[in-house]
C-alpha atoms as a PDB file:
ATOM      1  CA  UNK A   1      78.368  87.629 113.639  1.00  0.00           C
ATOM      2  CA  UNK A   2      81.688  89.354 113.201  1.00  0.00           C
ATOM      3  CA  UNK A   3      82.242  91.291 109.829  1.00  0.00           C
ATOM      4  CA  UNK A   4      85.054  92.905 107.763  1.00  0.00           C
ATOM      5  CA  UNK A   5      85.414  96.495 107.969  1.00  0.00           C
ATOM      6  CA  UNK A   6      89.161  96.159 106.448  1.00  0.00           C
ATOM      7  CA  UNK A   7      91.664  94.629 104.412  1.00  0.00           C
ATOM      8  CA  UNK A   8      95.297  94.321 105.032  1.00  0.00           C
ATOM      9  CA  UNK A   9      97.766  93.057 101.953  1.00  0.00           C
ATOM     10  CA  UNK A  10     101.092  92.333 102.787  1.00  0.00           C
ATOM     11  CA  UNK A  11     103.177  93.289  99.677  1.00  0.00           C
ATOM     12  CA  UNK A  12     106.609  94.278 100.895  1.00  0.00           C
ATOM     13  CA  UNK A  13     108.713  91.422 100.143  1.00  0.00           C
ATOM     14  CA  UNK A  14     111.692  91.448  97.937  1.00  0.00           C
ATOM     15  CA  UNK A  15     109.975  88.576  95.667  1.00  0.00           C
ATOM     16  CA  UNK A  16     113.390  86.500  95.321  1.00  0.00           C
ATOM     17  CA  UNK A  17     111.920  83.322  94.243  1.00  0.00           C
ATOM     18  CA  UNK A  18     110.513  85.075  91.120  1.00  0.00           C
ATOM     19  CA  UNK A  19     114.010  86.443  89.365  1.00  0.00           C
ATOM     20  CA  UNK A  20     114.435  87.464  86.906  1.00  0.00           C
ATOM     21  CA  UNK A  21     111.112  89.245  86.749  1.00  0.00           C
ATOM     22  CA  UNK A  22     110.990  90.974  90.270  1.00  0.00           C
ATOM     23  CA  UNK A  23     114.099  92.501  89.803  1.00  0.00           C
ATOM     24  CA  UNK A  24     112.338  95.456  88.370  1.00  0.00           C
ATOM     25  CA  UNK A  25     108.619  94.938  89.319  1.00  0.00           C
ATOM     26  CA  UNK A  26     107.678  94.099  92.876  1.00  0.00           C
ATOM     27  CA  UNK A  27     106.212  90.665  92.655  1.00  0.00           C
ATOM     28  CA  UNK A  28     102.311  92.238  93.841  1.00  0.00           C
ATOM     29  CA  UNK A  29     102.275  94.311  90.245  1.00  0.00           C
ATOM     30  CA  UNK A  30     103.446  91.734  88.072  1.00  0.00           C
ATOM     31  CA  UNK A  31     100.798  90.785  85.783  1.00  0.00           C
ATOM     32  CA  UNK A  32      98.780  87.934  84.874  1.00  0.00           C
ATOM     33  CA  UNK A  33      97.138  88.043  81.237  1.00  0.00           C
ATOM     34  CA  UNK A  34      97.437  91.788  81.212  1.00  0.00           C
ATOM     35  CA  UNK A  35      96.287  92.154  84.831  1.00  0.00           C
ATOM     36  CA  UNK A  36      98.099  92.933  88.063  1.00  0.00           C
ATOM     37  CA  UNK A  37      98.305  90.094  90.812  1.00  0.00           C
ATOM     38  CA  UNK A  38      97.061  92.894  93.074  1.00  0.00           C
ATOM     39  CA  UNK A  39      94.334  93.943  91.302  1.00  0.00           C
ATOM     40  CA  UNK A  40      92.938  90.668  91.506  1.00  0.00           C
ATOM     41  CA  UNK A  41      93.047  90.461  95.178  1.00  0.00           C
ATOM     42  CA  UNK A  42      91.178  94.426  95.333  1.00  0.00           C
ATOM     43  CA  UNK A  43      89.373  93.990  93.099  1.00  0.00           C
ATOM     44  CA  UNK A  44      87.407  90.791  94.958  1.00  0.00           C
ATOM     45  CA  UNK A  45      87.903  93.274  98.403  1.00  0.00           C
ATOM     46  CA  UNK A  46      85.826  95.681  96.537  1.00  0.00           C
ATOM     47  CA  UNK A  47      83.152  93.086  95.070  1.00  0.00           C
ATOM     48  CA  UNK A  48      82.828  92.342  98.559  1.00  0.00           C
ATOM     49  CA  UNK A  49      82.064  95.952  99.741  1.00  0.00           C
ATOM     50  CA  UNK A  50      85.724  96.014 101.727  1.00  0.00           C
ATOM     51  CA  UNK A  51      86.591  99.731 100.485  1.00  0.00           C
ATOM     52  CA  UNK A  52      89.287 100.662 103.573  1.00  0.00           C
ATOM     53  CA  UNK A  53      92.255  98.927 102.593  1.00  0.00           C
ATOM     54  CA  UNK A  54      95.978  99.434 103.407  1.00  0.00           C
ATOM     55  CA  UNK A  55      99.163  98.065 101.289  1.00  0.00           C
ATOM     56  CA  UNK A  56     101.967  97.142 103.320  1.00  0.00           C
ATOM     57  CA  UNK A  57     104.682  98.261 100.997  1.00  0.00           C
ATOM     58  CA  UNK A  58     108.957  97.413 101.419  1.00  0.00           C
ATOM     59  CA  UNK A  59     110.625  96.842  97.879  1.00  0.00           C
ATOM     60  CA  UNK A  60     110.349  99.057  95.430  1.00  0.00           C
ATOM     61  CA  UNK A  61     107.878 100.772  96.974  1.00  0.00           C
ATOM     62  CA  UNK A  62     107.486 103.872  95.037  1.00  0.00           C
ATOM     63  CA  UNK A  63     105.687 101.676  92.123  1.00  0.00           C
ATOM     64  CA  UNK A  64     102.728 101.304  94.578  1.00  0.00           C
ATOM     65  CA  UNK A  65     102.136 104.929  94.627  1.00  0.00           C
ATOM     66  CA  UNK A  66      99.559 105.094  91.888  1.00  0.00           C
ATOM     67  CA  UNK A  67      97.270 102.622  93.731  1.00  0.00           C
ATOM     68  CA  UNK A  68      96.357 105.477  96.435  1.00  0.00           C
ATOM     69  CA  UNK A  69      95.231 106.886  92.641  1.00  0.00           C
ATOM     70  CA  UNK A  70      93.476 104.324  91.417  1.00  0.00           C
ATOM     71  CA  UNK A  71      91.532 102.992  94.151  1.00  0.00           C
ATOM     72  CA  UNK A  72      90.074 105.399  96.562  1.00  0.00           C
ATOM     73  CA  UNK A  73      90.150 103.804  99.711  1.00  0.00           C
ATOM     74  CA  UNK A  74      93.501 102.320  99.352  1.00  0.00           C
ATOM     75  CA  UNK A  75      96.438 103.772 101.827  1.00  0.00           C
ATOM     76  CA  UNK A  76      99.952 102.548 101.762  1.00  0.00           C
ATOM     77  CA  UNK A  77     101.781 101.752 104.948  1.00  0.00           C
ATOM     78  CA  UNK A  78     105.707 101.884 104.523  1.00  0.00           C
ATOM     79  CA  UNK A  79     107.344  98.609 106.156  1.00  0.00           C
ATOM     80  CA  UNK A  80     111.144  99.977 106.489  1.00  0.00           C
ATOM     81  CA  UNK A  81     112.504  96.740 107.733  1.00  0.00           C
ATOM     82  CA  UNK A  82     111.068  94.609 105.031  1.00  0.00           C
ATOM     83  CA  UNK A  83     115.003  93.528 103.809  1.00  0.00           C
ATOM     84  CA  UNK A  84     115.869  92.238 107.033  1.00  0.00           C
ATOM     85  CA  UNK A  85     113.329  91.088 108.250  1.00  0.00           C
ATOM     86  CA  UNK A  86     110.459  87.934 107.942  1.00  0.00           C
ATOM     87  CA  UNK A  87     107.205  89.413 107.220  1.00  0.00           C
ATOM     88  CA  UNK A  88     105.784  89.953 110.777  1.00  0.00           C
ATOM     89  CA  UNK A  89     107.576  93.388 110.261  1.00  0.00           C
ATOM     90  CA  UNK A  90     104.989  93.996 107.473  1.00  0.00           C
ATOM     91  CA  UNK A  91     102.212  92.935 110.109  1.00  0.00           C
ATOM     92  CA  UNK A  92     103.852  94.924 113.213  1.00  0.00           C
ATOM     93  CA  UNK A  93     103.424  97.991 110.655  1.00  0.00           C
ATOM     94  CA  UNK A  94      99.823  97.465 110.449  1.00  0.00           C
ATOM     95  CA  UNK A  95      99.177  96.572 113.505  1.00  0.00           C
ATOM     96  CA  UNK A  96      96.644  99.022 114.471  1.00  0.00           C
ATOM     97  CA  UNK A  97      93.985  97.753 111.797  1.00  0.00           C
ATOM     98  CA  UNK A  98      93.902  94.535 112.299  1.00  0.00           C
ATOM     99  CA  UNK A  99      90.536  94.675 113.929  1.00  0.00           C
ATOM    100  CA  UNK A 100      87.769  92.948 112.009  1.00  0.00           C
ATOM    101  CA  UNK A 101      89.874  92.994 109.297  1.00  0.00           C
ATOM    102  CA  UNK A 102      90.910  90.532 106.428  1.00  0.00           C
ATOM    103  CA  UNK A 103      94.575  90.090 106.259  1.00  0.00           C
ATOM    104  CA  UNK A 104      95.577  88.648 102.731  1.00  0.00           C
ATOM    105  CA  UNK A 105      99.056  88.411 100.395  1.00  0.00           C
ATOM    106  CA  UNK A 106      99.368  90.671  97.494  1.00  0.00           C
ATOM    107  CA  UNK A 107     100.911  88.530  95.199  1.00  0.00           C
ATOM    108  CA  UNK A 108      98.538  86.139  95.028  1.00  0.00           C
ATOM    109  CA  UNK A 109      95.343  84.993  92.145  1.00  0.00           C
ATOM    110  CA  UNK A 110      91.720  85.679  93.353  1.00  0.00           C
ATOM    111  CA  UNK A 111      89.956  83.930  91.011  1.00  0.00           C
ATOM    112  CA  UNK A 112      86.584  83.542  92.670  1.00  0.00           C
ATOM    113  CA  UNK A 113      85.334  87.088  94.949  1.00  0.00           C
ATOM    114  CA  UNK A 114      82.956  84.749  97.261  1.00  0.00           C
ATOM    115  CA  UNK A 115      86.006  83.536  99.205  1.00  0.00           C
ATOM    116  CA  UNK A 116      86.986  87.253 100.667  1.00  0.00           C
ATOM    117  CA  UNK A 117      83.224  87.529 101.487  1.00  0.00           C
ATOM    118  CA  UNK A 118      83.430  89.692 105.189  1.00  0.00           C
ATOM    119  CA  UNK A 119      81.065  87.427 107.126  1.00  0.00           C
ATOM    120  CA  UNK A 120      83.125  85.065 109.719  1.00  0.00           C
ATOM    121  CA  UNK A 121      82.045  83.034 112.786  1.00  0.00           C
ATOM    122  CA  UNK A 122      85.689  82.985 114.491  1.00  0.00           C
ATOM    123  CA  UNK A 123      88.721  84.388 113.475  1.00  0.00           C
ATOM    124  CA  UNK A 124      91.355  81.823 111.106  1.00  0.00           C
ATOM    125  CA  UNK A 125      92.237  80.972 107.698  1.00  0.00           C
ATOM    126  CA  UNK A 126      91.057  80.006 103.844  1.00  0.00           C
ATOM    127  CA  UNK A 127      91.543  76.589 103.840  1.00  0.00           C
ATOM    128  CA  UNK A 128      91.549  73.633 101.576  1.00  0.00           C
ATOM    129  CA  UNK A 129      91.188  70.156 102.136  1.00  0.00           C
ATOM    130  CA  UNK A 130      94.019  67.837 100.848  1.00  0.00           C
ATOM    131  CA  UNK A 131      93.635  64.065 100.902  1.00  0.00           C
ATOM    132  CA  UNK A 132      97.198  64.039  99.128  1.00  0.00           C
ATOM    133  CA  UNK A 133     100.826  64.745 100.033  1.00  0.00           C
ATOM    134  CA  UNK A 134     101.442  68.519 100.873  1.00  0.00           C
ATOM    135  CA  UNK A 135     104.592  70.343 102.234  1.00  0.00           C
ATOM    136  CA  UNK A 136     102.607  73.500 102.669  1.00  0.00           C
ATOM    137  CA  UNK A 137     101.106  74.463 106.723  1.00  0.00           C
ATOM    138  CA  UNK A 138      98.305  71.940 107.546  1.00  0.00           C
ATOM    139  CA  UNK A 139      95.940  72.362 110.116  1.00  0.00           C
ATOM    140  CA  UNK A 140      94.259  69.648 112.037  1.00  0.00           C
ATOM    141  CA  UNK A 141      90.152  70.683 112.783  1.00  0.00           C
ATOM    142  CA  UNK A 142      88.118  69.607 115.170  1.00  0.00           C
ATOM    143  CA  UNK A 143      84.434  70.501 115.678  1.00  0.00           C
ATOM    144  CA  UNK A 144      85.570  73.600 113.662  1.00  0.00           C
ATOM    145  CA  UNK A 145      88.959  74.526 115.663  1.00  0.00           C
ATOM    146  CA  UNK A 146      91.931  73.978 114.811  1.00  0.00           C
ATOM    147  CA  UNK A 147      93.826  71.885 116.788  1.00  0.00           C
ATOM    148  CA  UNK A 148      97.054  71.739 115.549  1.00  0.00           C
ATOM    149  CA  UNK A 149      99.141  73.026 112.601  1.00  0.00           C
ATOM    150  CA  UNK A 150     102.278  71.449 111.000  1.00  0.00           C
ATOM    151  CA  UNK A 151     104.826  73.742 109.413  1.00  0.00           C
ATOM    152  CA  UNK A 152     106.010  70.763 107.327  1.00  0.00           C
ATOM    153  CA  UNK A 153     102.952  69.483 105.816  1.00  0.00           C
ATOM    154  CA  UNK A 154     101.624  65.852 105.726  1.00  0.00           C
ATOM    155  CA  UNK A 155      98.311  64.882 104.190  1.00  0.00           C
ATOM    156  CA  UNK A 156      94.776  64.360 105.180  1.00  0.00           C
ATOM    157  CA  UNK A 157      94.264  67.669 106.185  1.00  0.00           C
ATOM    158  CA  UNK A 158      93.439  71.318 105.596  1.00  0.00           C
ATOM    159  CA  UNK A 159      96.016  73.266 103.786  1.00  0.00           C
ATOM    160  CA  UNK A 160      96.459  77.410 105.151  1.00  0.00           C
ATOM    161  CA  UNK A 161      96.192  79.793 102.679  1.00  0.00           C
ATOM    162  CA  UNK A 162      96.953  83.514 102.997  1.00  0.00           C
ATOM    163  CA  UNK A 163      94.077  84.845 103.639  1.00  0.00           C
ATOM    164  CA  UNK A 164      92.471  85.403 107.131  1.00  0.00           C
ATOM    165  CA  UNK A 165      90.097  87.110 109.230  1.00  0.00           C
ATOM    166  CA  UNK A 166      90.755  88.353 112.875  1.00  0.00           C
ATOM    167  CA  UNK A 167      87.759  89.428 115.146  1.00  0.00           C
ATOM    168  CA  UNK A 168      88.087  92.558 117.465  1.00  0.00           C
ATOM    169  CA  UNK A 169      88.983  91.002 120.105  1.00  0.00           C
ATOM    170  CA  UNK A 170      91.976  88.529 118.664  1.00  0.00           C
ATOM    171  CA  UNK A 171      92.696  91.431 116.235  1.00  0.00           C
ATOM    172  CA  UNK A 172      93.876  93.693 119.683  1.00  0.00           C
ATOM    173  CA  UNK A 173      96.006  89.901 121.176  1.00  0.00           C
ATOM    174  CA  UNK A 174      97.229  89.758 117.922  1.00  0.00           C
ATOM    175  CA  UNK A 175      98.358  93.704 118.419  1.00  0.00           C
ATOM    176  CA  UNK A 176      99.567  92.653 121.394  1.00  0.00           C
ATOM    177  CA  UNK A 177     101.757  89.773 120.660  1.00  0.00           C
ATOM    178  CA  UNK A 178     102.931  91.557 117.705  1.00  0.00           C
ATOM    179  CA  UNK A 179     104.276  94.033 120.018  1.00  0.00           C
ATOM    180  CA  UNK A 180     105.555  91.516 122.458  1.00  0.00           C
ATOM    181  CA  UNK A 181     107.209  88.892 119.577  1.00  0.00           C
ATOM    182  CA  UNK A 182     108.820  92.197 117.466  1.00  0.00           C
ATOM    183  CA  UNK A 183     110.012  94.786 120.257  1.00  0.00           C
ATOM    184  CA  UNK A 184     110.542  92.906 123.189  1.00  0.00           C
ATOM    185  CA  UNK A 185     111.644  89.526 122.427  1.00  0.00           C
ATOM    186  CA  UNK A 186     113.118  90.827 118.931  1.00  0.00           C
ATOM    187  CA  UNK A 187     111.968  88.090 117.123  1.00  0.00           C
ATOM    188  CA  UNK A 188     111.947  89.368 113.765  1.00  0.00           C
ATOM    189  CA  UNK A 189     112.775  86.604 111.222  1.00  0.00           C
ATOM    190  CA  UNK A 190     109.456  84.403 112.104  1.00  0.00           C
ATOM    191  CA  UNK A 191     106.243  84.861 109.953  1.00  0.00           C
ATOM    192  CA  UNK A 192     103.735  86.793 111.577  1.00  0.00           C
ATOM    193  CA  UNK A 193     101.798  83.838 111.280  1.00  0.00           C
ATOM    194  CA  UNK A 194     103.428  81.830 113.780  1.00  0.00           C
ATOM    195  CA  UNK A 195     102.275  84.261 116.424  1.00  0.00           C
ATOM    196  CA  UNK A 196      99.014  83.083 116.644  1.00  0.00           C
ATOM    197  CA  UNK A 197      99.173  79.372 115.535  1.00  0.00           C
ATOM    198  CA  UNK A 198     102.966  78.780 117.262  1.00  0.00           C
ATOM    199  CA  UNK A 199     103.854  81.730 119.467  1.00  0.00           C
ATOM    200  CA  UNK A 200     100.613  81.887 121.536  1.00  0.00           C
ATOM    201  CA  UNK A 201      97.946  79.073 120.569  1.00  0.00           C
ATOM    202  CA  UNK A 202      96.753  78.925 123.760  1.00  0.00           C
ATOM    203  CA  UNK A 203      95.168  82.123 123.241  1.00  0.00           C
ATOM    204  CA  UNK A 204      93.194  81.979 120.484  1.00  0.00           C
ATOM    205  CA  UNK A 205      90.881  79.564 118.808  1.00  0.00           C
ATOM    206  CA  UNK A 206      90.651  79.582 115.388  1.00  0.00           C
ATOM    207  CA  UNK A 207      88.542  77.795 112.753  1.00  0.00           C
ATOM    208  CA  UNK A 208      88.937  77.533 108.995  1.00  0.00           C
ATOM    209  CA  UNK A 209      86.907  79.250 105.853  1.00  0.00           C
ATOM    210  CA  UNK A 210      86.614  76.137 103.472  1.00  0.00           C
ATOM    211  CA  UNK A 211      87.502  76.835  99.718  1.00  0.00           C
ATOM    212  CA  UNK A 212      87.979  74.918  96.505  1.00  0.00           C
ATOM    213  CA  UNK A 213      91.518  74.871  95.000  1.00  0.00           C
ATOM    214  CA  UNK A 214      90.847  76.382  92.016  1.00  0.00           C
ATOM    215  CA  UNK A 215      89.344  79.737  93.850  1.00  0.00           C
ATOM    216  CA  UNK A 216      92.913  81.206  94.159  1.00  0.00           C
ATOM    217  CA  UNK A 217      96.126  80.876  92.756  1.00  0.00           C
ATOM    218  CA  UNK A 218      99.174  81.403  95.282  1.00  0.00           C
ATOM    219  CA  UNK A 219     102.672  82.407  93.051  1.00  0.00           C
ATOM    220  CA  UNK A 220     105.520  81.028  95.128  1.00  0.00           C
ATOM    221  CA  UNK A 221     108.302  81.110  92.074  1.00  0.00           C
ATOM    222  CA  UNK A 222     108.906  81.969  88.751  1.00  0.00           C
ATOM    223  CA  UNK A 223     107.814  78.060  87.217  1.00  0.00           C
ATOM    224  CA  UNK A 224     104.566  78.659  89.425  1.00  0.00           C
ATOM    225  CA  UNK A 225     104.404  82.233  87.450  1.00  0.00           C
ATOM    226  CA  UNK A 226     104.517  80.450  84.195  1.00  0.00           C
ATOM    227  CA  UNK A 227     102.215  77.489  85.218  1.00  0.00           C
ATOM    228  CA  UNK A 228      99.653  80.185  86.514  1.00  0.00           C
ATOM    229  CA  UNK A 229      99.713  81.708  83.305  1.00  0.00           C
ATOM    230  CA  UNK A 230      98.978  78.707  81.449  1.00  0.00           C
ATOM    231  CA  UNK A 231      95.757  77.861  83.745  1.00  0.00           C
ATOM    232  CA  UNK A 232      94.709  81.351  82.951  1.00  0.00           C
ATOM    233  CA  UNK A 233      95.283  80.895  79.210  1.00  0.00           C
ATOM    234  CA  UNK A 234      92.762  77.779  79.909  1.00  0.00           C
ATOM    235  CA  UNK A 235      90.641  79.431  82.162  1.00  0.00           C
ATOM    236  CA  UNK A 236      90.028  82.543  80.134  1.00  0.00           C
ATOM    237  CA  UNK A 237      90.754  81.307  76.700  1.00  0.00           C
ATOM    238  CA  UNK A 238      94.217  82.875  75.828  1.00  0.00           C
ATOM    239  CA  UNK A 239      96.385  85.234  77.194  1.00  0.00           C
ATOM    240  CA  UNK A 240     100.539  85.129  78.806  1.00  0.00           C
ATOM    241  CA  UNK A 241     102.114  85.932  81.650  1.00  0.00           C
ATOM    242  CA  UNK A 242     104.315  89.244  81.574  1.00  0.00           C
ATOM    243  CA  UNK A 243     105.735  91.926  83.450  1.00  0.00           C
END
């Protein structure tokens, strides 16, 4: 069975959606009841024994710098086209360790460790099943591969999440058609994403990690920053959101 040797979190993006508050602090190292949104997602890397873990950093980059500190194990990869450019930039960057590694967003909740555990049958995402309306990517499965994806959502179906796992061998495709998508083809405003489940699905099958909702907490915008802090202020009993 393949296993995680690595971690990947993307947090280069300019973090628009969340002004007033990212205009000083990348959106990654805002905090959450006193507690970085990155340090969530390490933190359940580390519970889960993944130690070698790189930081794809763009905007205000420089206040990642103490996390090489903090974290042995932790190396920072500079994307320098994160401001004009969709995030497969911040993938192309790391391309070369995305080898039975976990790829995962930095500015996101992990409230429950189990779901970055390294174990994986075949390479794909986190996923939740949604009976209801969703506007977020939703894959169709069948027999555990996934079939199809829509960009726009639907219902009755299993909502991606950003967090995935990539074998050895779709790790070095995915290299590959990172390469081919960014340098050649310079098609640089896509999410790196689409590469595998749009670009080039004929060459991969992926299947889906089942979660529960309430195991992570993805911040979008500055009303989901606020509503995120009020589940926490449930969750833990107290606590606010601030920078």
């Amino acid at each position: 069975m393949p296993k995680v040797e690595r971690a990947i979190i993307m947090a280069a993006g300019l973090g628009n959606r969340m002004h007033p508050v990212t205009l000083t602090t990348p959106k990654p190292l805002v905090k959450v009841n006193g507690m970085r949104m990155i340090d969530t997602v390490i933190d359940g890397l580390h519970k889960n024994g993944i130690n070698e873990i790189y930081v794809v950093v763009g905007y205000l980059k420089e206040q990642f710098v103490t996390l090489e500190e903090e974290y042995p194990g932790v190396k920072l990869i500079e994307n320098p086209y994160y401001d004009t450019c969709n995030n497969i930039a911040s993938l192309y960057v790391a391309r070369d360790y995305i080898e039975n590694a976990i790829i995962l967003d930095g500015d996101q909740i992990i409230y429950n460790p189990e779901i970055l555990a390294p174990e994986f049958e075949r390479s794909g995402y986190n996923s939740v099943w949604t009976d209801g309306e969703t506007d977020e990517w939703l894959q169709t499965v069948e027999n555990g591969i996934v079939t199809a994806c829509s960009r726009t959502g639907g219902k009755g179906g299993w909502q991606l999440y950003s967090i995935s796992r990539w074998t050895a061998e779709d790790g070095k495709k995915l290299k590959h058609h990172l390469e081919i998508e960014f340098e050649q083809k310079k098609n640089r405003q896509i999410y790196w994403d689409d590469v595998a489940m749009f670009c080039y699905p004929e060459e991969y099958q992926l299947g889906i990690r089942p979660m529960n909702k309430d195991d992570i907490i993805e911040v979008d915008n500055l009303s989901e920053l606020v509503a995120t802090g009020c589940h926490a202020y449930k969750k833990y009993g107290g606590g606010k959101v601030n920078e």
